[in-house]
Structures are given as C-alpha cells and as structure tokens.
Protein backbone atom coordinates (compact mmCIF):
# COMPACT_ATOMS: atom_id res chain seq x y z
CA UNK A 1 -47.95 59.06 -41.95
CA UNK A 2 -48.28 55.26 -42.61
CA UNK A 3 -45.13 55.19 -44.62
CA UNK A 4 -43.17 57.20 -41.93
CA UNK A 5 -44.30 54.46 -39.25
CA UNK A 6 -42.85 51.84 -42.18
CA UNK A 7 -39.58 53.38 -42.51
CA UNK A 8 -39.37 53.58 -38.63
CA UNK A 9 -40.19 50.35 -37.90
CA UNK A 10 -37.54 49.01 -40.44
CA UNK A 11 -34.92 51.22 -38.74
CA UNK A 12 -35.38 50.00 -35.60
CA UNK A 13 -35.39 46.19 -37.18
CA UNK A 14 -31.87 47.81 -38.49
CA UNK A 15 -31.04 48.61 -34.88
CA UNK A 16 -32.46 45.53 -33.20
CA UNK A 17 -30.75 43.34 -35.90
CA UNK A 18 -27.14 45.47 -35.24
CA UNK A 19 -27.57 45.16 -31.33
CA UNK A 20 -27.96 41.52 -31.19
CA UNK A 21 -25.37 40.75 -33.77
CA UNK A 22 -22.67 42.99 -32.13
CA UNK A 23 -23.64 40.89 -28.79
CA UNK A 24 -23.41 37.79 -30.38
CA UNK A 25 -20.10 38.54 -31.89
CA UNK A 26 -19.26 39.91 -28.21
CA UNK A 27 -20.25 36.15 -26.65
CA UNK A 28 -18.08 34.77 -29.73
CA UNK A 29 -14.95 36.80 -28.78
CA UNK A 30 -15.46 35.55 -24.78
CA UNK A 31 -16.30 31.85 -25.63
CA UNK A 32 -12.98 32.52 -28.23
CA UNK A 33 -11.05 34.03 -25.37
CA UNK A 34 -12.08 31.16 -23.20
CA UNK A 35 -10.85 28.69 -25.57
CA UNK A 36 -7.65 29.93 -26.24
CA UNK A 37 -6.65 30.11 -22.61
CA UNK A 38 -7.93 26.97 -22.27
CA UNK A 39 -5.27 26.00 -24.98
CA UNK A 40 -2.62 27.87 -23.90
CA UNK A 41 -2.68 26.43 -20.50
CA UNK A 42 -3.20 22.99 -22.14
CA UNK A 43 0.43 23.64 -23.74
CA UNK A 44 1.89 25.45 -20.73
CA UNK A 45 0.84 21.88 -18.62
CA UNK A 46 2.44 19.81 -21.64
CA UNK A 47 5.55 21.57 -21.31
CA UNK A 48 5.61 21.40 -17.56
CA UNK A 49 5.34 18.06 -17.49
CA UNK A 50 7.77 16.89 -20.56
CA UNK A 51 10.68 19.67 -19.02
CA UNK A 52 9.60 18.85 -15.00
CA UNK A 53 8.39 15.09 -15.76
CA UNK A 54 9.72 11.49 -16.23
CA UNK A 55 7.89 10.91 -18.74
CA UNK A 56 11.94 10.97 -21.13
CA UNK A 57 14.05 10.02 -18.60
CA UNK A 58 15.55 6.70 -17.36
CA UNK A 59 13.96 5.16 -14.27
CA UNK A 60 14.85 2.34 -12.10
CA UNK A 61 14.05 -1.14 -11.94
CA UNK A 62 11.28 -0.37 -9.06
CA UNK A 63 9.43 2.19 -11.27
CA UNK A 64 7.68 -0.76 -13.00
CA UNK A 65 6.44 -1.99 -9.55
CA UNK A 66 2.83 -0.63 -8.39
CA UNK A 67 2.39 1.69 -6.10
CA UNK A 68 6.13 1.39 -5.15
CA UNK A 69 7.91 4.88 -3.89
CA UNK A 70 11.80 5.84 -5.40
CA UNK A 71 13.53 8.95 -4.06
CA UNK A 72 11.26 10.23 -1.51
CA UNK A 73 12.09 12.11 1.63
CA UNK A 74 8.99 13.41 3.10
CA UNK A 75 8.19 14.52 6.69
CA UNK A 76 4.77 13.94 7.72
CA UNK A 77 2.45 15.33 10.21
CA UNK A 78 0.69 12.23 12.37
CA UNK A 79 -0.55 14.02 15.02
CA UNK A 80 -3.71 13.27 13.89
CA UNK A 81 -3.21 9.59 14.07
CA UNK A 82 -1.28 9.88 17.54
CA UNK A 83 -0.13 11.70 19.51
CA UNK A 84 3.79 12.86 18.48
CA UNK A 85 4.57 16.75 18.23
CA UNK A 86 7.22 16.43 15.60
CA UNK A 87 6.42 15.36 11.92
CA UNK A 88 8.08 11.95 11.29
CA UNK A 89 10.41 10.92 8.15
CA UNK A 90 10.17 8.83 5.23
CA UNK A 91 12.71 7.99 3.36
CA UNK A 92 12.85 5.94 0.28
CA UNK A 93 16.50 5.25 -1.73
CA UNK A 94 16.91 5.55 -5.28
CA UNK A 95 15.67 1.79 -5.40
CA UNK A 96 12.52 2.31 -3.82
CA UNK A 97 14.01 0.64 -0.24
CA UNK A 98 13.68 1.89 3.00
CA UNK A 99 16.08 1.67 6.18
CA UNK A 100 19.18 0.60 4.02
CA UNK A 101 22.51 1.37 5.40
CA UNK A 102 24.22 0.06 2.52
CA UNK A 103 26.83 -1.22 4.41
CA UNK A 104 28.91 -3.30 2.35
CA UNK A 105 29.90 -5.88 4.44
CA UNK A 106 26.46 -6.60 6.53
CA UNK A 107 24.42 -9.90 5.44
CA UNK A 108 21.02 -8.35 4.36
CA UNK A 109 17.73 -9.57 6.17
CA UNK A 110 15.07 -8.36 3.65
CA UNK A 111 11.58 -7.42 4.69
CA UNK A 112 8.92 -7.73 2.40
CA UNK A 113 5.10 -6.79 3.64
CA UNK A 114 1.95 -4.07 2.64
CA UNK A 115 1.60 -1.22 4.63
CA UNK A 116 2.51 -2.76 7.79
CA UNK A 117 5.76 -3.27 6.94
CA UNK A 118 5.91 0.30 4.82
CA UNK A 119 4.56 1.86 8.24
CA UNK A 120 4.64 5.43 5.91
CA UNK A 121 3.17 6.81 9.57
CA UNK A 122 6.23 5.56 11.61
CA UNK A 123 9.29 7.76 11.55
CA UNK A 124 12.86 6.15 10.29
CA UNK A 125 14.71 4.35 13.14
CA UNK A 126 11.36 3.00 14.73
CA UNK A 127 9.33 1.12 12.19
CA UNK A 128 9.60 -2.82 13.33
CA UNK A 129 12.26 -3.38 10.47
CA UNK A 130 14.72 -0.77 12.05
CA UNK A 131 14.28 -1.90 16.04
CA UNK A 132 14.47 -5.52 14.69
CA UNK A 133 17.83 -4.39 13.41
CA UNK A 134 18.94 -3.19 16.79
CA UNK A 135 18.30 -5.75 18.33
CA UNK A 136 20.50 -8.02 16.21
CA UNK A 137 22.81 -4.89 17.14
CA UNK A 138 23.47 -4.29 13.73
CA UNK A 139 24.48 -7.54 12.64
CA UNK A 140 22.28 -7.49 9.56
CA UNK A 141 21.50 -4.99 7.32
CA UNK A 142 17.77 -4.52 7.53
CA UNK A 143 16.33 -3.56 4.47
CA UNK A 144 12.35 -2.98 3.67
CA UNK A 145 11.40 -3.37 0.56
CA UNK A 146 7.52 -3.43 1.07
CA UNK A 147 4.88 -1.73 -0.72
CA UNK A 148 2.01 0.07 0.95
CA UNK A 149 -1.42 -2.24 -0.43
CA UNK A 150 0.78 -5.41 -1.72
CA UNK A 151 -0.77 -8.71 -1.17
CA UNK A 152 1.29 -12.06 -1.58
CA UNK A 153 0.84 -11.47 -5.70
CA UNK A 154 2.40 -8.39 -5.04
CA UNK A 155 5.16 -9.76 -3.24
CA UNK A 156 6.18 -12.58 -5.84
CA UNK A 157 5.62 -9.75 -8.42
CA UNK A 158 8.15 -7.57 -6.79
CA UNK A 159 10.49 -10.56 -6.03
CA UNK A 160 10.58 -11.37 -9.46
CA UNK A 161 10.92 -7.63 -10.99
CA UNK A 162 12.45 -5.92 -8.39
CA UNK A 163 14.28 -7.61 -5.48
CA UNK A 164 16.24 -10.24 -7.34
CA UNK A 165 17.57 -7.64 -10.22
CA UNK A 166 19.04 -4.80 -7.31
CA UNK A 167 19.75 -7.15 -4.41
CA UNK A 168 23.08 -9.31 -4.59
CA UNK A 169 21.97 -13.13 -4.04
CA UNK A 170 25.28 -13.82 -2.19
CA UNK A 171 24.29 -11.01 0.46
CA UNK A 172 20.82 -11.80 1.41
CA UNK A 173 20.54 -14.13 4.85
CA UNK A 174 16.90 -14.21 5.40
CA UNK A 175 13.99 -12.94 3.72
CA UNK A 176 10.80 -11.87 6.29
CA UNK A 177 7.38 -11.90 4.43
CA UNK A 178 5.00 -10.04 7.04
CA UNK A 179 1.03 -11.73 5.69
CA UNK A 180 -1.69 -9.66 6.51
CA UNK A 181 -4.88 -8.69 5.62
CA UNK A 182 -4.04 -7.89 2.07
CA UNK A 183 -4.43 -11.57 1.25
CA UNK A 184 -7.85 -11.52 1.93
CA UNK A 185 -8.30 -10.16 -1.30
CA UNK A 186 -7.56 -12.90 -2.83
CA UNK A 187 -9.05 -15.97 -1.68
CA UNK A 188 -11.61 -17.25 -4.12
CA UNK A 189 -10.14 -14.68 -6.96
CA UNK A 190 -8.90 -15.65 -10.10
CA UNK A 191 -5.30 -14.00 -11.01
CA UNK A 192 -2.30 -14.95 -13.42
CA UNK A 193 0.89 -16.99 -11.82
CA UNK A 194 3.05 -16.86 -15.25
CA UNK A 195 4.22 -13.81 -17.42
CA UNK A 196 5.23 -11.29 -14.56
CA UNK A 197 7.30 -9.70 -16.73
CA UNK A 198 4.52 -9.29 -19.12
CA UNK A 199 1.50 -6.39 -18.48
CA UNK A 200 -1.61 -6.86 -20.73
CA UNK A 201 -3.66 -3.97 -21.88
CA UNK A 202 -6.57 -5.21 -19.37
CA UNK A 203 -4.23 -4.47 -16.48
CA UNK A 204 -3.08 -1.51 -17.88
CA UNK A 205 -6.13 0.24 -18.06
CA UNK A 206 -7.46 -0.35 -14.77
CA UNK A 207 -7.33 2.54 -12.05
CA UNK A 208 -4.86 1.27 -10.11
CA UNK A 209 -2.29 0.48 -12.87
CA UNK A 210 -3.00 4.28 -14.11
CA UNK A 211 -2.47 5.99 -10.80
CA UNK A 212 1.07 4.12 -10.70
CA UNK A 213 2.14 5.25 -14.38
CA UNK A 214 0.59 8.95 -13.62
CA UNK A 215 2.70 8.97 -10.29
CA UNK A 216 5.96 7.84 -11.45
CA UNK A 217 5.89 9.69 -14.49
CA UNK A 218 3.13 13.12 -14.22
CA UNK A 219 5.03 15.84 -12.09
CA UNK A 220 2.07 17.39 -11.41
CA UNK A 221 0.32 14.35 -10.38
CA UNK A 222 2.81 13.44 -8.03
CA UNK A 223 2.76 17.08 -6.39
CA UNK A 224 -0.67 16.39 -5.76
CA UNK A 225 -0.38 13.27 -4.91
CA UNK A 226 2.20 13.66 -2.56
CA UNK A 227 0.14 16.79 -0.20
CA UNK A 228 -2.61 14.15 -0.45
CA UNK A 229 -0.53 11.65 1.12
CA UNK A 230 0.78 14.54 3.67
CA UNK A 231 -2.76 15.35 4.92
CA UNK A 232 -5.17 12.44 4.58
CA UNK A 233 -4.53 11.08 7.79
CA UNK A 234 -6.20 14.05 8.83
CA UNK A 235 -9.87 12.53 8.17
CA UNK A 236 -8.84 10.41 11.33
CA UNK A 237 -9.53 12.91 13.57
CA UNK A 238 -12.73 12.09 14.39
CA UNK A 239 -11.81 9.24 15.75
CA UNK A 240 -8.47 10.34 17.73
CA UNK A 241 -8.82 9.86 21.44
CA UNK A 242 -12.69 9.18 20.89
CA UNK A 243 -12.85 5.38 21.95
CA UNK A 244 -16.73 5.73 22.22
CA UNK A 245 -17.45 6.41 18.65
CA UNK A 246 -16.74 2.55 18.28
CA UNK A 247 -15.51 3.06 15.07
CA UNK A 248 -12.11 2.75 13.16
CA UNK A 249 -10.63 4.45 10.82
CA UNK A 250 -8.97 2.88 7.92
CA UNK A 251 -7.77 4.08 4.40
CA UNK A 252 -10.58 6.40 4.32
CA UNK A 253 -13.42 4.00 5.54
CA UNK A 254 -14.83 3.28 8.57
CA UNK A 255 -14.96 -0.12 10.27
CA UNK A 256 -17.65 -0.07 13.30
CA UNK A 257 -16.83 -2.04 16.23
CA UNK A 258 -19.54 -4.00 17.89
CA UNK A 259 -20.44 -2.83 21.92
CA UNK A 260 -20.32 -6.99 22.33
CA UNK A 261 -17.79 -9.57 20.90
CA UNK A 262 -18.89 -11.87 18.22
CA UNK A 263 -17.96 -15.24 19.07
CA UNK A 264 -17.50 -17.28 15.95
CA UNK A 265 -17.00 -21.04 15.68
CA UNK A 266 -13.80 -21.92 13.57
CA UNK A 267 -14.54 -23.50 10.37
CA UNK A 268 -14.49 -26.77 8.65
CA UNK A 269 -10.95 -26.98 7.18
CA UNK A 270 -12.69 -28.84 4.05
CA UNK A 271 -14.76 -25.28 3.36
CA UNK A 272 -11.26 -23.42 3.18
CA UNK A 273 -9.44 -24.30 0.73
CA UNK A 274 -8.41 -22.00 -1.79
CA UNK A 275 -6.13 -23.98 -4.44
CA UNK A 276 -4.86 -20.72 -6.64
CA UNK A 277 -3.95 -18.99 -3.37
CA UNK A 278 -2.59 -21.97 -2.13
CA UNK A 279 -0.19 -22.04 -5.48
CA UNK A 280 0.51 -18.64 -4.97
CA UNK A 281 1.94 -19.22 -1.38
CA UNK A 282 3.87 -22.23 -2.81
CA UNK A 283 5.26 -20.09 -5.91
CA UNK A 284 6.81 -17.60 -3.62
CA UNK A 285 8.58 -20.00 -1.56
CA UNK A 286 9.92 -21.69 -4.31
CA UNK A 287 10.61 -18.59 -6.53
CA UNK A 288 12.59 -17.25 -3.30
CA UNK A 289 14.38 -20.29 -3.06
CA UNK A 290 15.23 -20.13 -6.53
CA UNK A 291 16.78 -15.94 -6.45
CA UNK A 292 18.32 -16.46 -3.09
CA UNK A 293 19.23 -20.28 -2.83
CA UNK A 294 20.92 -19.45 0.45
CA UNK A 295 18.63 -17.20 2.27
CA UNK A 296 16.60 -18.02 4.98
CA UNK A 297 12.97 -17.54 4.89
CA UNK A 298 10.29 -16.27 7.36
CA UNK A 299 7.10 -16.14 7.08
CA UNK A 300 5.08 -13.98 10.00
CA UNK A 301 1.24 -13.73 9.76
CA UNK A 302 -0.06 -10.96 11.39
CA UNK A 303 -1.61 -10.19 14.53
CA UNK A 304 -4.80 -7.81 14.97
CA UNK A 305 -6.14 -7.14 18.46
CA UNK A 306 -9.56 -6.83 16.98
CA UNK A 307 -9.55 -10.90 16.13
CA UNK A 308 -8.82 -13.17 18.67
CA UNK A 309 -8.30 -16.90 18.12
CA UNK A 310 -8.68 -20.21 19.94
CA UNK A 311 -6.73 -22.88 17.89
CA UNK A 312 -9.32 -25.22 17.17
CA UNK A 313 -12.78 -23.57 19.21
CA UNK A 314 -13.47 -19.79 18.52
CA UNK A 315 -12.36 -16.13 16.89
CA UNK A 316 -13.37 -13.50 19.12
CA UNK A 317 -14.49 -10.70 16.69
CA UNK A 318 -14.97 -7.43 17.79
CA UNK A 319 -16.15 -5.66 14.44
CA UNK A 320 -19.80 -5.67 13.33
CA UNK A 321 -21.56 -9.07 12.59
CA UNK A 322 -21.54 -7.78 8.85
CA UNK A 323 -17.70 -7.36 8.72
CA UNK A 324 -15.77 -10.69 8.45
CA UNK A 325 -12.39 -9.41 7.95
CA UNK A 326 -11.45 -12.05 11.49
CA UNK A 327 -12.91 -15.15 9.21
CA UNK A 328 -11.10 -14.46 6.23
CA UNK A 329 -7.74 -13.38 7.95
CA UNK A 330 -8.18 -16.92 9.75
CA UNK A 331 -8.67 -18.53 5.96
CA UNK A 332 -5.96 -17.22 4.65
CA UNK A 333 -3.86 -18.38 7.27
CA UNK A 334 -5.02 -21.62 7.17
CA UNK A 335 -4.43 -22.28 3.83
CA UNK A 336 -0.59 -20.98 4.02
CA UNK A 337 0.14 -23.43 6.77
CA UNK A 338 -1.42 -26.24 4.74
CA UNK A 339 1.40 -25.16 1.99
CA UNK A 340 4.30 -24.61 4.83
CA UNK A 341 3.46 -28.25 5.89
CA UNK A 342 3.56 -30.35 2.95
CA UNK A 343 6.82 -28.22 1.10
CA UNK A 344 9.99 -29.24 1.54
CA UNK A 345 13.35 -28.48 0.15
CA UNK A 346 16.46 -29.86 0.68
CA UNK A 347 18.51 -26.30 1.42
CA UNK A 348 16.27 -24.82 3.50
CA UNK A 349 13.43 -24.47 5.70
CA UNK A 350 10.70 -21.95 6.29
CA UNK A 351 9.89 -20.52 9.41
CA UNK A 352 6.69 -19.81 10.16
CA UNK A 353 5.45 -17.68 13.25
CA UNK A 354 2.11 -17.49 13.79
CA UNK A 355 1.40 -14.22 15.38
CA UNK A 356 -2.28 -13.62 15.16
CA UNK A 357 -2.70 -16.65 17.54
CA UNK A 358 -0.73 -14.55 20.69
CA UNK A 359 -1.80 -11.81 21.99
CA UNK A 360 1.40 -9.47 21.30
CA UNK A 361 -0.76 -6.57 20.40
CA UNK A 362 -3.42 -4.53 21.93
CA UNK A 363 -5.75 -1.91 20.60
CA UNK A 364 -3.80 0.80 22.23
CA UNK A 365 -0.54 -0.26 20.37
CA UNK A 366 -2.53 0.54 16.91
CA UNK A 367 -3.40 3.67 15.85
CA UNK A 368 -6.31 2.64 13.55
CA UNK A 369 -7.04 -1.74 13.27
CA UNK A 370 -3.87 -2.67 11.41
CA UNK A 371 -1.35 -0.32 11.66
CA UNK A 372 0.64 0.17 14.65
CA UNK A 373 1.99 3.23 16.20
CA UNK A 374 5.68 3.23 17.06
CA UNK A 375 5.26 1.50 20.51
CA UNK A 376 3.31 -1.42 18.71
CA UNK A 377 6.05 -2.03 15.60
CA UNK A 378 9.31 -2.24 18.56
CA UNK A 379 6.65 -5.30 20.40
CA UNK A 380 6.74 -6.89 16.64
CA UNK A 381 10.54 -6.48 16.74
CA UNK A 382 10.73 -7.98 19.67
CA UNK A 383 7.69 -11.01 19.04
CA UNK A 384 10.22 -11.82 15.69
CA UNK A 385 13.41 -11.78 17.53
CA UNK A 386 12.45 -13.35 20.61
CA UNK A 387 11.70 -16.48 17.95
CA UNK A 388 14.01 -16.12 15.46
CA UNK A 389 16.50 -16.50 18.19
CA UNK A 390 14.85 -19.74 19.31
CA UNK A 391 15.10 -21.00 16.03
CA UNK A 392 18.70 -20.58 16.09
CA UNK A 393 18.54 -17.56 13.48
C-alpha cells in the first residue's frame, strides 16, 4: 500500500510537471505571437512610410523652415471658434506661401508675421493680407509668407533661408513684418545671430525641431497631425459665446481675465533694454535691406484689445495680476522703436505703425486674445492702408 501511494504521487508530479510545462509553452507561443505581429507591423509602418513618405524625395527650399506648411489645401471647421456655417480654406503653394496669384507682372508686397498673419482660422480671400490687397485693387501681389509661432528670429531665419532664395529681388516693393506677441519670448533670452544656414545637434534634438522633421517627412505623422490641426479648435468651445467664464482660450491654455482692469504704470525706459533683441531687430532690417535693396519696409506692431496703452502714463490690463503678457508686449515694443530711431540707411526708410497704441480692435473682433476673426483682419487691412497711403506708399 505505501509503495502504491509512492508511485501515485510521482504520477501525478508527472502530470502536474506536463500541465504546467504545456501552459508555459502555451504563454511562450502567445508572447511569440505577440512579438511577431508586433514586428510585422513594425515593417508594414517602415514600408508605409519609405513608399508614402518624404523621407527619399526632393523637397523645397521651405521644408528646412520650422513649422512652415508646403502643399496644403485643407478646409477647416471654425464653428467652434465663431460663428461661420461653412468650413473655411487654407491653402499653401508648393513654396509654403499663401494668397499668391503669381501674377507675373504685379510688384510683390510680402507679408511676413506668426499666426496672425498665417490666420490658419480665416478662410482665403479674407485674412488681412488678401483685403489689404483689394484695397490696393490689385495693384500688388500680396503674398504671406508667415509661419504660425515665428518670432522676429524666425522671421530673419526665414528671410535668410527661404524668402530671398524663391522670391525675385527685382519684384518685391515692400516687405510688412506684423510684431506680436511672439517676441516676448525673447527678451532677456540668449539665441545665435550668425550660422542660419547651419543647425547644431542641440537644436536638432529639441521637440520642436523634431515635430518639424517628423511632419515634413513621416506620412503618418502628418495624417495625424493634420486631423489634429482640423479639430483642436474644438477645445474652445467652452468658451464660445460664454463671455462670463472670463477666460480665453489660446493654443490650448487658458488665460483668465480679471472682473477689474489692472492699471499698470509704464516703466523706466532704463529697465527695458534688451541689447540681443535689440540686435536682432537691427539684423533684420539690415539683412532685408541687403536681399531686397529696393523694397520698402514696414514694420506694424500689433494691437490686442486686452492691453491698452497711454504713451507715457498707464497699460490698462485686463488679464490676471499674475499674467504680464501687456508689460512685456509694451517691452518689446519699446525696444524696436529705440532700433527704428537711431538706423538709418541711405535707400530707404522704415515705416513703423504703431498699432497697439489705437484702439483699432475690440474684443468682439477676436475670436480668442490674439487672433482675429474675419471682421477683425479686413479693420487691420484697413488700419495699414489707411497709413501706408499717408506715407505716400
């Protein structure tokens, strides 16, 4: 009897033994199953991307410019941002410009701004670039070459990359840099002025410089990408036709208003002085000067109804306490007039309209604090050409 219950109990350590192996070789042949789908879709996404991709193929001169858009016809829904039934269109040329007629014989006014010049939410035919173009009835080929997030380093960067090697120098009459609140950014920052042409492996390995290789290149990212672009404005909902929620929505942040304006004493010119920016601002002019010797150039520094200023006394600031976006705007400002008045050059002169000290726009003209709906960019067109005529444009 005791060496039946031996030979039993080493059967069933036989059977025990044979039941867990056959499930572990079971979990093998899943986690092996998993694995080589995992692989196979690996190589089905590598040969999406290297048949459907850029990553082989020529591109043009504006695919080394961040965040700049080539070839893109999109119609997007902004109901969500205001009120318009239709989706609008935006268009972008081979080159990465937008509204160019390429009509031969026009003299080219070039726009050059961040997304308030892009206006990506404002349909072709009634961003401030086009219904400045009517205006001159046509006279001019308008052509916007701005980049949605470019500051002034983005604008000399594309100047010297972009606009001088697909614009003819002979055709361009005036060049309109819109300043905004981009330049913010870079007040009291440190940033290179030499080697444009030249991106080090620091740069090229931060997020934003990724994104822009990914985009231009990954056809998968830019699907993505693009019903991304298509839908975010969506998150602005909450604050569509809500004026009490005292909030504003902004590239996916929101900027509370306060339920009193701030008044603010102007400061000390002596406390804002920014010498890099301030060589910046002077590089541009002079690097513009030096691609188009014969254009005109324009400098317009934005207006936002949420900042109100009293040359000399006060800004009215109706954000938070905490949010000093008014102050800086003011600084920035500041310190590119200090540049416009002591440059001079024997060709030409700049013009410099200073915007954010009229009140031109209103909150109801903007559909978040920056960006203006359709009604606001035609009272731009007409703020620039109402003074570009005075100054005998």
């Amino acid at each position: 009897m005791h060496y039946m219950n031996i030979i039993n109990y080493d059967t069933l350590n036989k059977v025990v033994y044979r039941m867990n192996n056959n499930k572990h070789k079971k979990k093998l042949e899943k986690i092996k199953i998993v694995y080589i789908n995992i692989f196979n879709l690996i190589i089905l996404l590598l040969m999406s991307e290297i048949i459907l991709g850029n990553w082989l193929t020529r591109k043009p001169i504006v695919s080394k410019i961040p965040a700049a858009k080539y070839n893109v016809n999109m119609k997007i829904d902004v109901n969500s941002l205001y009120e318009r039934e239709e989706k609008i269109d935006y268009i972008r040329d081979k080159n990465g410009y937008r509204s160019n007629k390429a009509k031969n014989s026009s003299k080219i006014v070039l726009t050059v701004g961040g997304s308030t010049t892009d206006e990506r939410y404002v349909s072709e035919g009634e961003t401030w670039t086009d219904q400045l173009e009517k205006l001159f009835k046509e006279k001019y080929n308008f052509v916007n070459g701005a980049v949605d997030g470019h500051s002034s380093y983005g604008h000399l960067y594309s100047l010297e990359n972009w606009y001088s090697k697909t614009l003819e120098k002979e055709k361009i009459h005036s060049i309109i840099y819109y300043f905004g609140i981009n330049d913010i950014r870079l007040l009291g920052e440190d940033f290179r002025l030499n080697d444009f042409d030249k991106i080090t492996f620091r740069e090229r390995i931060k997020p934003y410089f990724i994104k822009h290789t990914l985009y231009k290149n990954s056809f998968i990212y830019k699907k993505i990408s693009d019903i991304k672009n298509i839908y975010s404005s969506s998150n602005s909902e909450k604050y569509k036709n809500n004026k009490k929620s005292k909030s504003i929505f902004q590239h996916k942040r929101f900027f509370n208003l306060s339920n009193k304006d701030t008044i603010i004493s102007i400061p000390n010119k002596r406390n804002i002085e920014n010498k890099k920016y301030s060589i910046l601002i002077k590089k541009l002019i002079h690097k513009t000067h030096e691609y188009f010797p014969n254009s005109n150039i324009i400098f317009v520094q934005q207006q936002i109804p949420y900042c109100e200023y009293e040359e000399n006394t006060f800004i009215k600031n109706s954000f938070d306490k905490g949010i000093t976006i008014c102050q800086k705007l003011f600084n920035a400002y500041e310190t590119q007039k200090a540049v416009f008045k002591n440059y001079t050059n024997n060709k030409k002169s700049v013009i410099v309209l200073e915007m954010y000290k009229e009140k031109i726009l209103t909150q109801d003209d903007m559909y978040d604090y920056i960006h203006t709906k359709p009604r606001g960019s035609k009272k731009i067109a007409n703020y620039i050409f109402k003074n570009l005529i005075i100054n005998e444009f």
